[in-house]
Protein backbone atom coordinates (compact mmCIF):
# COMPACT_ATOMS: atom_id res chain seq x y z
CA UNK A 1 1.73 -25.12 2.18
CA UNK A 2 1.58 -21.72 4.38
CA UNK A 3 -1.48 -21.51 5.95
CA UNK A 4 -2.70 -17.55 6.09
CA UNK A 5 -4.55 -17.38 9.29
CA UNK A 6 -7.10 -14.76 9.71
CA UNK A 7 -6.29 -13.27 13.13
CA UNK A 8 -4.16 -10.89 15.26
CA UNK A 9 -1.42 -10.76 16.23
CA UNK A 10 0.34 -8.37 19.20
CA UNK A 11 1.69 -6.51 18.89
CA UNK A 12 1.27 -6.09 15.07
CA UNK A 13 3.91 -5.80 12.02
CA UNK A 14 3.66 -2.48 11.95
CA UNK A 15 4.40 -1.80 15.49
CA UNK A 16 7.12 -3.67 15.14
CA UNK A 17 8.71 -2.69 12.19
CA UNK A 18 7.97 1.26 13.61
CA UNK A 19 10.54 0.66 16.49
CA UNK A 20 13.07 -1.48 14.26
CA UNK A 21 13.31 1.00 10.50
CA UNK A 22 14.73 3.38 12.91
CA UNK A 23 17.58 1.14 13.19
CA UNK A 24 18.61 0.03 10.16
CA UNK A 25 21.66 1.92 7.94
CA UNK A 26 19.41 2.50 5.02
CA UNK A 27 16.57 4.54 6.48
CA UNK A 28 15.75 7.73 5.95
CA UNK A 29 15.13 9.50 9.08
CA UNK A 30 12.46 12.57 8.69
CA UNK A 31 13.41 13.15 12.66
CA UNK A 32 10.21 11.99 13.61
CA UNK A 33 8.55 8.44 14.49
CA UNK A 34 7.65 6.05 11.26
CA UNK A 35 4.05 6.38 10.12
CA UNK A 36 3.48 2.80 8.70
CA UNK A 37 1.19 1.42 6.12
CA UNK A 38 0.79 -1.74 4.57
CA UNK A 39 1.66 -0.92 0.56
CA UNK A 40 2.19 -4.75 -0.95
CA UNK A 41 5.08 -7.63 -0.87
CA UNK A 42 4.68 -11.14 -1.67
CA UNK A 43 5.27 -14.16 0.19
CA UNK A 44 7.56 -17.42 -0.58
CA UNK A 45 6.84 -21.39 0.83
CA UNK A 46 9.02 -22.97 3.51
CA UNK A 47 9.85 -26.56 2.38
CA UNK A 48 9.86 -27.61 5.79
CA UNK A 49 6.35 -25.62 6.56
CA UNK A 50 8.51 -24.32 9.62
CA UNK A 51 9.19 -20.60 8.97
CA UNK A 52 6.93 -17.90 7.76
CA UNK A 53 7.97 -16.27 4.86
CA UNK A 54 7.19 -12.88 3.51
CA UNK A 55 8.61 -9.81 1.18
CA UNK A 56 6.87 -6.89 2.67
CA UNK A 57 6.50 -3.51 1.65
CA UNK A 58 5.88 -0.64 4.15
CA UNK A 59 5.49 2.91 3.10
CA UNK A 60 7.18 5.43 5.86
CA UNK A 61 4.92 9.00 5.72
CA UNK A 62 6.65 10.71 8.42
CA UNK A 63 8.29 12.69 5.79
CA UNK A 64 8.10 15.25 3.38
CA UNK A 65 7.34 12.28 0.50
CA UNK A 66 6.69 8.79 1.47
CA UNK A 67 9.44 6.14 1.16
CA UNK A 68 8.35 2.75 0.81
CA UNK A 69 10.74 -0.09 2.10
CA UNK A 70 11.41 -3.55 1.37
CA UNK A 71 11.61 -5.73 4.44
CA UNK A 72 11.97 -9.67 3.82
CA UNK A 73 10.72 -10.86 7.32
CA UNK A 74 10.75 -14.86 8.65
CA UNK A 75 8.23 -15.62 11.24
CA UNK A 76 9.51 -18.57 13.55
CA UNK A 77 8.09 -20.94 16.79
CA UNK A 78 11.27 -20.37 18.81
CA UNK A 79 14.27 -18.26 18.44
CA UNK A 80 16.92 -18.78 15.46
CA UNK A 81 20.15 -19.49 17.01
CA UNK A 82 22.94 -17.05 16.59
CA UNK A 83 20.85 -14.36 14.76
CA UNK A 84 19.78 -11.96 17.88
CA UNK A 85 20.89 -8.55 15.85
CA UNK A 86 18.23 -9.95 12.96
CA UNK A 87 15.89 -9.70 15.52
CA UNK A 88 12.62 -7.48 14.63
CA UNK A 89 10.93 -8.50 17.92
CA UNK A 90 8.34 -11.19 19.29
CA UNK A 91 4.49 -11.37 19.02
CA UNK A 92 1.23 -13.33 20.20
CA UNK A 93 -0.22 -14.98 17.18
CA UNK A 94 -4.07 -15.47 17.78
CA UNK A 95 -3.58 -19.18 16.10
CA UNK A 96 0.12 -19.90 16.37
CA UNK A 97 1.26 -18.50 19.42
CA UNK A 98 4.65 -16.81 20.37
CA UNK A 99 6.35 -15.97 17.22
CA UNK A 100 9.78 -14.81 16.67
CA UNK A 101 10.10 -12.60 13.60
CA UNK A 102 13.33 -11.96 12.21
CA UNK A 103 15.02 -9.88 9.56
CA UNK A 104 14.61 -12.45 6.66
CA UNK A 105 17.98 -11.23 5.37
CA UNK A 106 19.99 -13.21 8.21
CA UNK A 107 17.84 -15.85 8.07
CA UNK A 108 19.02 -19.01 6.28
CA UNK A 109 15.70 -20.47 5.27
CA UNK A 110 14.35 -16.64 4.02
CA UNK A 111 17.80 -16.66 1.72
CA UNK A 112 17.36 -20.23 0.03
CA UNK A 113 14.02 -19.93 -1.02
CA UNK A 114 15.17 -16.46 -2.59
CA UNK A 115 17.63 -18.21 -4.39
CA UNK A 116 15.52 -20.93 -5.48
CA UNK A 117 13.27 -17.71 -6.46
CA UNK A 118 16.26 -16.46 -8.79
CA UNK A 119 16.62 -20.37 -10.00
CA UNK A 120 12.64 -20.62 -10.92
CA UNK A 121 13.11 -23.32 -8.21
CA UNK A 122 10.20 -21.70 -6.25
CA UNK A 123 6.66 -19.88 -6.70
CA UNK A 124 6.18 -16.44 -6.02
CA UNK A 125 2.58 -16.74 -3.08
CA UNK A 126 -0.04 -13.80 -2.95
CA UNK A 127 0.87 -12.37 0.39
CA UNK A 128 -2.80 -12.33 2.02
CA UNK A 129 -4.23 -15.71 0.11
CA UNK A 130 -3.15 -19.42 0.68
CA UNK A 131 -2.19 -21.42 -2.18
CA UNK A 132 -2.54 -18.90 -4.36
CA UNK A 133 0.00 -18.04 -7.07
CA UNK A 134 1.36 -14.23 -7.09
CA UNK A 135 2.20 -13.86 -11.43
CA UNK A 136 2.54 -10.65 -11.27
CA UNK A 137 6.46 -11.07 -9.11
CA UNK A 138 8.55 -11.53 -12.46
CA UNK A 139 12.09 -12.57 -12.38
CA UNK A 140 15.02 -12.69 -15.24
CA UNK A 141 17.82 -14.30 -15.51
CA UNK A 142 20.37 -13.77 -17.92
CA UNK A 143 22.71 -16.54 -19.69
CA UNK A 144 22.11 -20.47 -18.85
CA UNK A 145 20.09 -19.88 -15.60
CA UNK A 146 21.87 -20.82 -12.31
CA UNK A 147 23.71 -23.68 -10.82
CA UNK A 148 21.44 -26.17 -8.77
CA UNK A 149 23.66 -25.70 -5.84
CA UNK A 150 23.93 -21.83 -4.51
CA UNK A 151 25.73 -21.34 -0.51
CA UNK A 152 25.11 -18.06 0.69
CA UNK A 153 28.40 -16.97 2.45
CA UNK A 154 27.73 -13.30 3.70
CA UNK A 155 24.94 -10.61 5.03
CA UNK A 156 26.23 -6.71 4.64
CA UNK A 157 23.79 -3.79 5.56
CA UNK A 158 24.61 -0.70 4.32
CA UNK A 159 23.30 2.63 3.11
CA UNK A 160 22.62 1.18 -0.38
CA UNK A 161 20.64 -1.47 1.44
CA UNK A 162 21.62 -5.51 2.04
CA UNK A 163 24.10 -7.50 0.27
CA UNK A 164 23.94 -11.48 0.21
CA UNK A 165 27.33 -12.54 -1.02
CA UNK A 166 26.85 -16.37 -2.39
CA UNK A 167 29.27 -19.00 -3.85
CA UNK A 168 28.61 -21.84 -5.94
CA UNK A 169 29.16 -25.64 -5.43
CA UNK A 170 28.24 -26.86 -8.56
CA UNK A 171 30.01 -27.18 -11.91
CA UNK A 172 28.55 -24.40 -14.42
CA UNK A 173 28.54 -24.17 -18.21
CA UNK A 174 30.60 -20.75 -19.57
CA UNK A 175 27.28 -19.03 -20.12
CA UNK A 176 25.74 -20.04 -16.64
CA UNK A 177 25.28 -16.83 -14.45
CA UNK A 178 26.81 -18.84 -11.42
CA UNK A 179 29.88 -19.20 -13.10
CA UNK A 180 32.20 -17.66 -10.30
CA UNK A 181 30.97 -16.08 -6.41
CA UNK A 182 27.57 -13.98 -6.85
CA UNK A 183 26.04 -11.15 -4.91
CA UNK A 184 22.55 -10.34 -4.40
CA UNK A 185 21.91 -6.77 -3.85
CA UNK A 186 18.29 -6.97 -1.88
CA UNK A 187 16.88 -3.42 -2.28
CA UNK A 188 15.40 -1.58 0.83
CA UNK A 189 13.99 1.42 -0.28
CA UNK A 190 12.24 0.79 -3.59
CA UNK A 191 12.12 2.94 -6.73
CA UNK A 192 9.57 3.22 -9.39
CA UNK A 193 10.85 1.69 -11.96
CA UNK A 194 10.01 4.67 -14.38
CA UNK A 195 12.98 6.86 -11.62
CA UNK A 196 15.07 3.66 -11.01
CA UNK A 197 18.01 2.82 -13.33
CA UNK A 198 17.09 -0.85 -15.49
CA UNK A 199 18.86 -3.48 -14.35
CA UNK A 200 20.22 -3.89 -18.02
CA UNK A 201 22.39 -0.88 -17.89
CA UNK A 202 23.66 -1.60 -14.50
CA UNK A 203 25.19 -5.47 -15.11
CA UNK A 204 22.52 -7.20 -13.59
CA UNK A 205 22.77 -10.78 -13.95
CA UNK A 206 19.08 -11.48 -13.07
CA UNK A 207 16.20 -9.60 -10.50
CA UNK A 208 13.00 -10.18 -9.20
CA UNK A 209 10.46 -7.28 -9.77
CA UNK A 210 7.12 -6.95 -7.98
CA UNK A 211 4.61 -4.32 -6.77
CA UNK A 212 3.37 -1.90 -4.16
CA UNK A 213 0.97 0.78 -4.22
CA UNK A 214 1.17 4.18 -3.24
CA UNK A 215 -0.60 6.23 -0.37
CA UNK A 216 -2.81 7.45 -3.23
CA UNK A 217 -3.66 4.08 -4.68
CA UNK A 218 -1.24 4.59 -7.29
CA UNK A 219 0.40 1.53 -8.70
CA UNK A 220 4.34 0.53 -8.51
CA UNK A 221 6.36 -1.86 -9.70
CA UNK A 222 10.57 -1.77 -8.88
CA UNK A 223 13.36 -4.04 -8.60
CA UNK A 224 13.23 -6.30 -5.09
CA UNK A 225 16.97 -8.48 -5.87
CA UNK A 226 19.21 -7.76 -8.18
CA UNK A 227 22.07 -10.83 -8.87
CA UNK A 228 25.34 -9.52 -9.79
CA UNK A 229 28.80 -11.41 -9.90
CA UNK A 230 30.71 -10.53 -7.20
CA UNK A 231 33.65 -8.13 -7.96
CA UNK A 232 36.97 -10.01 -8.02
């Protein structure tokens, strides 16, 4: 069980992530420096109880409208090996110490609990409570459900945000969804779902949908994954 610690920690997420968007293929620069908030996310338990795990949402008002972005993020004791681009940067935790918090795309523990996620294999956490349930993350999955045993092979960022690629290594039924290689299509910058197209016109083969809220208090809910099969 993750522990949620209430303390600092230096410098903070949003510092961080205000030096790091910048970097990434799907921003959307306004030409000027992020102006972060806090606008939701969710968070997902380590087996292990190793690595942090976290789905945040961040809204960017440096712009004409503000763009909220989805940012799975790993928090680890030492460095992961071979994933220094994933980097977001290190921090003081008042508790834990020197953490090392990574882009939770690239991260191998971040990317099996998501697919356990999609498999029902693991419980969506309130992001600011521990041991507390989050119901209101949803996630569908069409046909028989997934194999038990899901590799992810691939990480590509690109404008339209991050794509997993994954393969199975299990025997599935006709109807099973991991019938053949998969991709999971981890959306950056969210949409309302009332401006987003549904996943049921666009041949998704599952998602997982939470919320955020917006600078106004309004409330949000989008797509955060979306599980295709991979084109052939």
């Amino acid at each position: 069980m993750a522990v949620i610690h209430k303390t600092t920690m230096t410098p903070g997420k949003l510092e961080l992530l205000a030096s790091w968007l910048p970097t990434q293929p799907w921003y959307i620069s306004a030409g000027s420096e992020p102006e972060l908030s806090k606008a939701g996310g969710f968070r997902l338990e380590d087996p292990e109880g190793e690595v942090g795990i976290e789905f945040m949402v961040v809204t960017d008002e440096s712009g004409d409208r503000p763009v909220s972005y989805h940012v799975p993020v790993s928090y680890r004791g030492a460095p992961l090996g071979g994933a220094d681009e994933a980097l977001i940067g290190t921090a003081e935790h008042g508790v834990l110490g020197r953490r090392w918090v990574y882009d939770g795309t690239h991260d191998p523990v971040v990317v099996a609990q998501l697919l356990a996620l999609l498999q029902g294999r693991a419980e969506p956490q309130a992001q600011n409570v521990t041991d507390t349930p989050d119901p209101s993350v949803t996630i569908s999955v069409a046909g028989d459900g997934l194999a038990t045993e899901l590799r992810p092979t691939t990480v590509a960022n690109g404008s339209y945000g991050t794509r997993l690629g994954v393969e199975t290594g299990a025997e599935a039924g006709p109807n099973s969804v991991s019938a053949g290689r998969l991709t999971v299509h981890v959306t950056r910058v969210l949409q309302p779902e009332q401006e987003a197209p549904s996943p049921r016109t666009t041949e998704a083969q599952g998602y997982v949908t939470a919320g955020w809220l917006s600078p106004d208090g309004g409330e949000n809910r989008g797509l955060f994954a979306v599980l295709r099969r991979a084109a052939s």
